[in-house]
Protein backbone atom coordinates (compact mmCIF):
# COMPACT_ATOMS: atom_id res chain seq x y z
CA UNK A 1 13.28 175.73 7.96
CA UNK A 2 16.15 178.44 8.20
CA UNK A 3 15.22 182.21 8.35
CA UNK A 4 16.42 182.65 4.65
CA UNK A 5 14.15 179.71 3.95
CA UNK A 6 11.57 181.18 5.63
CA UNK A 7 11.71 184.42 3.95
CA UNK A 8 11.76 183.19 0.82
CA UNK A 9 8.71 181.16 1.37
CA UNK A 10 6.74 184.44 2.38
CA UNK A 11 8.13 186.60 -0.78
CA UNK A 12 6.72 183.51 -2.68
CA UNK A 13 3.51 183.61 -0.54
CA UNK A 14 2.95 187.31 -0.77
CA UNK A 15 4.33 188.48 -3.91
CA UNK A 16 8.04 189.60 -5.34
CA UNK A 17 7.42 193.68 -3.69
CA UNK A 18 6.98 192.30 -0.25
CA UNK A 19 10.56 193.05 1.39
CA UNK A 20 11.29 190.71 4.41
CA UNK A 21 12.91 192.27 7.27
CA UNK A 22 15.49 190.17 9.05
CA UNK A 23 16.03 192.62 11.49
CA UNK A 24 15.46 191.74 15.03
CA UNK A 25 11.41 192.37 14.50
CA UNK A 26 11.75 190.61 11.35
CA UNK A 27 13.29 187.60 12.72
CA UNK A 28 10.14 187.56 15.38
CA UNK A 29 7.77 188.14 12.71
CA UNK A 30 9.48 184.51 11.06
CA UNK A 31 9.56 182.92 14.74
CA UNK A 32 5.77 183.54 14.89
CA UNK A 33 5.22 182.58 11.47
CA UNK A 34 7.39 179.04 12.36
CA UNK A 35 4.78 179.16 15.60
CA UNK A 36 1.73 179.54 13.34
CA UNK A 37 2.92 176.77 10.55
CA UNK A 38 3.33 174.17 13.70
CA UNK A 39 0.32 175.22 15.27
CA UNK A 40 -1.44 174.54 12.00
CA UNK A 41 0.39 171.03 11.25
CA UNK A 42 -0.96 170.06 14.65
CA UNK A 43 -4.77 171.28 14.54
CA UNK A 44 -4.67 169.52 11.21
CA UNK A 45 -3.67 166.28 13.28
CA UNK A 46 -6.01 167.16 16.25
CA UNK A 47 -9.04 167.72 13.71
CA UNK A 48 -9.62 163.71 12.53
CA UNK A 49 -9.46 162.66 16.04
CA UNK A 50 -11.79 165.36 17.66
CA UNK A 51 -14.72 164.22 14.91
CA UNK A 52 -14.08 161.03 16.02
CA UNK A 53 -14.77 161.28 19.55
CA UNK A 54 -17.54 163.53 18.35
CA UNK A 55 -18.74 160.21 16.10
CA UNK A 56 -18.44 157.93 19.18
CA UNK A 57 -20.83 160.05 21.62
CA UNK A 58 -23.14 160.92 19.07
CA UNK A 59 -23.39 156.88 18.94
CA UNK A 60 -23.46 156.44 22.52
CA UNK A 61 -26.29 158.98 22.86
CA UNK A 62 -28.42 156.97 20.86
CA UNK A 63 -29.95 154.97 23.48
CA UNK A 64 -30.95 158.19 25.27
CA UNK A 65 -29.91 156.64 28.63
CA UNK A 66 -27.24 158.08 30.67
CA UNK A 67 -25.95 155.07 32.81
CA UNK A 68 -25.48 153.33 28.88
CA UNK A 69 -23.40 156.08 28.19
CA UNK A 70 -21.66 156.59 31.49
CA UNK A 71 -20.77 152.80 31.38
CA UNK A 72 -19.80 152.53 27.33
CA UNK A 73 -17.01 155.67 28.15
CA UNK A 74 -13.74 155.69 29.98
CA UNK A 75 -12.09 158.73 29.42
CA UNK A 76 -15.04 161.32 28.98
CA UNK A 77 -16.99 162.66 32.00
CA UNK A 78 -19.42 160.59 34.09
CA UNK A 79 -23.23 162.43 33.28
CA UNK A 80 -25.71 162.46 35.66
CA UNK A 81 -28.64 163.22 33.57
CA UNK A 82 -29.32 163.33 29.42
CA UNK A 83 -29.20 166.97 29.58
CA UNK A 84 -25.87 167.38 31.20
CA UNK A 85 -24.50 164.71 28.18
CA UNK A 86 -26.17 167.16 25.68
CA UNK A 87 -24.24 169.82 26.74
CA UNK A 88 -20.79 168.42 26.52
CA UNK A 89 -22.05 166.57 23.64
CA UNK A 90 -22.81 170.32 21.81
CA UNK A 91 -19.36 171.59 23.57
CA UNK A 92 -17.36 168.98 22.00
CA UNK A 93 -19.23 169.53 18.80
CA UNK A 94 -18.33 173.42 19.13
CA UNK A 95 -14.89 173.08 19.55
CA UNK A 96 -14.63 170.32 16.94
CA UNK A 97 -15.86 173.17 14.39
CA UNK A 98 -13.58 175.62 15.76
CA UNK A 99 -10.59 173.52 15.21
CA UNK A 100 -12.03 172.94 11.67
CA UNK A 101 -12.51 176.60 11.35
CA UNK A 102 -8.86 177.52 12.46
CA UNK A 103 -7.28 175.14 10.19
């Protein structure tokens, strides 16, 4: 997307009386816009795969027995007790909602 582009998008976003500026603060007001519109494309991409993971230990804590769960996982940390996979488990579950939140 150029700058003109760009600016034309917001004026179309925010109304015909917003005036863009494409002087050098304008131009890194559109840069951080660019930024934002990638950051969001990505989170949006992130999001599916986070509730997934989220999905599998939810499963995995099921049997309530961390040496099940520390052998069913590859990637995700080794636990040494229930309690210790209930916090990661709640971490995982907060950022999951952040993500969600941010989108």
């Amino acid at each position: 997307m150029t700058d003109k582009e760009f600016g034309e998008f917001l004026k179309d976003t925010l109304g015909p009386d917003v005036k863009v500026d494409l002087s050098e603060t304008g131009k890194d007001i559109i840069d951080a816009g660019k930024r934002l519109i990638k950051v969001n494309k990505l989170l949006k991409k992130i999001l599916p795969v986070l509730e997934n993971y989220h999905k599998d230990l939810d499963y995995w804590r099921a049997g309530d027995d961390v040496r099940s769960i520390n052998y069913v996982t590859c990637g995700t940390p080794e636990f040494k007790t229930i309690d210790e996979f209930e916090s990661y488990f709640n971490t995982v579950k907060k950022i999951t909602n952040q993500v969600k939140e941010a989108e």
